[in-house]
PDB file of N, CA and C in Angstrom:
ATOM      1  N   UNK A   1      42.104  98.680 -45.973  1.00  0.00           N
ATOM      2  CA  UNK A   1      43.327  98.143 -46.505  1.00  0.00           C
ATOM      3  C   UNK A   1      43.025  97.119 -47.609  1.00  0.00           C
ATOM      4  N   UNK A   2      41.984  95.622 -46.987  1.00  0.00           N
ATOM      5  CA  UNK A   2      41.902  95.201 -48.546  1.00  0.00           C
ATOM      6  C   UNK A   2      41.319  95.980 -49.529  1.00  0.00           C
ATOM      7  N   UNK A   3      40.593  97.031 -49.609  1.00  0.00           N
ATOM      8  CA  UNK A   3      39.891  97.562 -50.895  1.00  0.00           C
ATOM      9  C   UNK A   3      41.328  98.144 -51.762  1.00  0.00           C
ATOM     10  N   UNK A   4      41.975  98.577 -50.530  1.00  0.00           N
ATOM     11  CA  UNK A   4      42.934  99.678 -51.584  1.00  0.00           C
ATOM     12  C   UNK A   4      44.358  98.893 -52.077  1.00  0.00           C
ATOM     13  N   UNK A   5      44.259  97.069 -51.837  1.00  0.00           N
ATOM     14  CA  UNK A   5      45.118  96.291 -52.696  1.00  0.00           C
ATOM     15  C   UNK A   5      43.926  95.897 -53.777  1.00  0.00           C
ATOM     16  N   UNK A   6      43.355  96.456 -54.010  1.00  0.00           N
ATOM     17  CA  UNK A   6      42.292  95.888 -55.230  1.00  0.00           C
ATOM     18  C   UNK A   6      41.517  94.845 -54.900  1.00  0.00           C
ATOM     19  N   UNK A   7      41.206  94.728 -53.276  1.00  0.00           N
ATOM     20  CA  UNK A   7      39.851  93.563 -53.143  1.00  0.00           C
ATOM     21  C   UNK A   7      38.838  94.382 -53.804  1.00  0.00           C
ATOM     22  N   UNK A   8      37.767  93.261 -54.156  1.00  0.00           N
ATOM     23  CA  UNK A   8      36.596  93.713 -54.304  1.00  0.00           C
ATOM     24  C   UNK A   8      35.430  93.649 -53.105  1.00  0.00           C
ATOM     25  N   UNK A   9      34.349  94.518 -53.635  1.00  0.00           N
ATOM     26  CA  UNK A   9      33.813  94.961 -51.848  1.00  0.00           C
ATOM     27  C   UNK A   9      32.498  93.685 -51.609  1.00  0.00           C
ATOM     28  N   UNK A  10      32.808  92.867 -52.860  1.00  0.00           N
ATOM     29  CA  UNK A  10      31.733  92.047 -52.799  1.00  0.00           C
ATOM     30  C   UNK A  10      32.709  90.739 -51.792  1.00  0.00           C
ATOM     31  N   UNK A  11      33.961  90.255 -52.226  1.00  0.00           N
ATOM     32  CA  UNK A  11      34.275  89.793 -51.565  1.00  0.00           C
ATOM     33  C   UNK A  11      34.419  89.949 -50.080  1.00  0.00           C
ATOM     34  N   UNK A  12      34.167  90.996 -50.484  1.00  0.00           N
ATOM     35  CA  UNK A  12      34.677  92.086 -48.629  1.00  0.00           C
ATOM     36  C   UNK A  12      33.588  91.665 -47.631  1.00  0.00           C
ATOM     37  N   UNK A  13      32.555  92.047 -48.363  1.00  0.00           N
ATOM     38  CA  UNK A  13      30.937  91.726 -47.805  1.00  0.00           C
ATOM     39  C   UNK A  13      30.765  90.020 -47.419  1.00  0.00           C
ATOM     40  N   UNK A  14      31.652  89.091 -48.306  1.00  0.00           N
ATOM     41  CA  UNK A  14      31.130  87.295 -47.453  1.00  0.00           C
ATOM     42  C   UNK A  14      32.119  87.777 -46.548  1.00  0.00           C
ATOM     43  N   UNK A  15      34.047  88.048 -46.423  1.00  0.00           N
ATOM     44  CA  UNK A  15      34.290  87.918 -45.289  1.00  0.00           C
ATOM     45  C   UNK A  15      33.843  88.598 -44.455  1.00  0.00           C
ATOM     46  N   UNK A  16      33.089  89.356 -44.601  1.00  0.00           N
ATOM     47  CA  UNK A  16      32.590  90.143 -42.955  1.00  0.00           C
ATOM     48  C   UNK A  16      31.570  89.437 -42.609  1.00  0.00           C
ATOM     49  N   UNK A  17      30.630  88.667 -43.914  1.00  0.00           N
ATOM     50  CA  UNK A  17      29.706  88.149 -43.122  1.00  0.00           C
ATOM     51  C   UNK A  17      28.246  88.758 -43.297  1.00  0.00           C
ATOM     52  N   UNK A  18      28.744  89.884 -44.151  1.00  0.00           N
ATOM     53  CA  UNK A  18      27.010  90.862 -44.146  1.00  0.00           C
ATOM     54  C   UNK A  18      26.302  90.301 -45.218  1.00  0.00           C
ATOM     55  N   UNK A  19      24.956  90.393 -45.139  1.00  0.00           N
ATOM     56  CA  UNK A  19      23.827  89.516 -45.772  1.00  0.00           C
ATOM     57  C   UNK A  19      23.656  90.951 -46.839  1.00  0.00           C
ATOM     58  N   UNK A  20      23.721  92.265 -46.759  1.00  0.00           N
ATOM     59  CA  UNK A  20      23.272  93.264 -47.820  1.00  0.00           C
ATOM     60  C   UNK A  20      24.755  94.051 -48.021  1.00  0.00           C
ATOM     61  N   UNK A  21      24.924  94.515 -48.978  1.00  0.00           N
ATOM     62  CA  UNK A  21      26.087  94.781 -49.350  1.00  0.00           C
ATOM     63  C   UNK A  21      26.147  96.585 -48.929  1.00  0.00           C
ATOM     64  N   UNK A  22      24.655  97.162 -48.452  1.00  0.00           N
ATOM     65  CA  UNK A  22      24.251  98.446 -48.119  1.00  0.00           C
ATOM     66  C   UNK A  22      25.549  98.600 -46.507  1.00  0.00           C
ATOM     67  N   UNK A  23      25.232  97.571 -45.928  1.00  0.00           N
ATOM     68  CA  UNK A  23      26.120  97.524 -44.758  1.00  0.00           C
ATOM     69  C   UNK A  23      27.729  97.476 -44.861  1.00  0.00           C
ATOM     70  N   UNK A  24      28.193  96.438 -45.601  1.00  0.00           N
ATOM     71  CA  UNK A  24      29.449  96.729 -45.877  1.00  0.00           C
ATOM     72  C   UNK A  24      30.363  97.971 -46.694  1.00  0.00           C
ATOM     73  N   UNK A  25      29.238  98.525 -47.802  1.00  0.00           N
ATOM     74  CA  UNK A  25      29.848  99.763 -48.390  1.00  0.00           C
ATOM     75  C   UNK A  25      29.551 101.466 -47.006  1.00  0.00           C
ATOM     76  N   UNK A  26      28.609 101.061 -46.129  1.00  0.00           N
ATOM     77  CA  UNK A  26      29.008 101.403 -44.558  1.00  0.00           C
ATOM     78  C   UNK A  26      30.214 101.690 -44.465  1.00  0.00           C
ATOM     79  N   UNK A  27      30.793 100.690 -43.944  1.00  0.00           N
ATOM     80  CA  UNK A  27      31.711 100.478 -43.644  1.00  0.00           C
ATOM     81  C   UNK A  27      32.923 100.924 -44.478  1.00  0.00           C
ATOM     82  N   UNK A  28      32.889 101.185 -45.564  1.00  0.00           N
ATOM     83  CA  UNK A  28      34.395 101.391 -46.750  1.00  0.00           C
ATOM     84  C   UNK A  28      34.024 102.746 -47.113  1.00  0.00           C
ATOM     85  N   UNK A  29      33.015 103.527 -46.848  1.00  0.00           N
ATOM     86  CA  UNK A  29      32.567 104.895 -46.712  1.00  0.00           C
ATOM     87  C   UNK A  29      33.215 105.670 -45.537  1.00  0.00           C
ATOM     88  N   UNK A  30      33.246 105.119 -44.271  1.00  0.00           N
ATOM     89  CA  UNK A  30      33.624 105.123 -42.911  1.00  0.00           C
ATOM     90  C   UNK A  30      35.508 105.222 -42.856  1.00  0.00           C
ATOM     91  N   UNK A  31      35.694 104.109 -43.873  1.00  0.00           N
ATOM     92  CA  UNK A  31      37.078 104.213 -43.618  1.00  0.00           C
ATOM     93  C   UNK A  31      38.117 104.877 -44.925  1.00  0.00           C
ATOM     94  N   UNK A  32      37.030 105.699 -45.723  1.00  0.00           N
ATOM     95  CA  UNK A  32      37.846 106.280 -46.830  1.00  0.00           C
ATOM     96  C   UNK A  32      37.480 107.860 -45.954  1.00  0.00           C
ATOM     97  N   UNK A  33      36.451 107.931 -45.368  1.00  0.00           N
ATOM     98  CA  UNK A  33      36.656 109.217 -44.441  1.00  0.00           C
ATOM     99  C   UNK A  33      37.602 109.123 -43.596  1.00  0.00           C
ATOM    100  N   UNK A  34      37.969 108.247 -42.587  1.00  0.00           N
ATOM    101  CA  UNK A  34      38.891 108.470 -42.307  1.00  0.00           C
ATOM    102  C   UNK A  34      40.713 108.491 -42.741  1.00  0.00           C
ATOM    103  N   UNK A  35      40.921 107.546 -43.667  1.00  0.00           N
ATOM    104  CA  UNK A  35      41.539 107.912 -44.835  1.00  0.00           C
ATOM    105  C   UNK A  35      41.539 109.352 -44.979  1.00  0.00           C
ATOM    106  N   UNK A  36      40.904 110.036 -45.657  1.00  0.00           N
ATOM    107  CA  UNK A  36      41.032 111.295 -46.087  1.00  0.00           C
ATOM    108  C   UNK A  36      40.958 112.486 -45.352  1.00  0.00           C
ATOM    109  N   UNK A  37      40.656 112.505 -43.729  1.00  0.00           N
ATOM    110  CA  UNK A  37      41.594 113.101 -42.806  1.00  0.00           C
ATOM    111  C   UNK A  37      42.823 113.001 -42.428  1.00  0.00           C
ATOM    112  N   UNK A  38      43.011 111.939 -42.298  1.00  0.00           N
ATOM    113  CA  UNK A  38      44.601 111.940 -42.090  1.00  0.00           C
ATOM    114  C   UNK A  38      45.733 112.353 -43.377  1.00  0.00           C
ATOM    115  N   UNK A  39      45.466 112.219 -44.240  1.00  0.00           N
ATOM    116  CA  UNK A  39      45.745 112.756 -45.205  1.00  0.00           C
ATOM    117  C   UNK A  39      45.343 114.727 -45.678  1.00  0.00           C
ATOM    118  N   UNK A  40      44.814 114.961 -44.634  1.00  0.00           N
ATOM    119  CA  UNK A  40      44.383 116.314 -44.715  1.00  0.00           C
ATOM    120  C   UNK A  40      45.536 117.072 -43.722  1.00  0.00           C
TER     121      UNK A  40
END
């Protein structure tokens, strides 16, 4: 949800807290798949 009001994923990455940004784009990979099932 914040990516798709135009956060950025760098900001995304301090609030979660992750030290490599490999982990948080994880995560926004994870939820644009699911995104794009439900939409299927």
């Amino acid at each position: 949800m914040f990516l798709r009001k135009n956060g950025k994923v760098q900001v995304l990455q301090r609030l979660l807290g992750h030290g490599d940004i490999q982990t948080t784009m994880r995560y926004v990979h994870l939820s644009k798949g699911k995104l794009m099932s439900k939409c299927s």
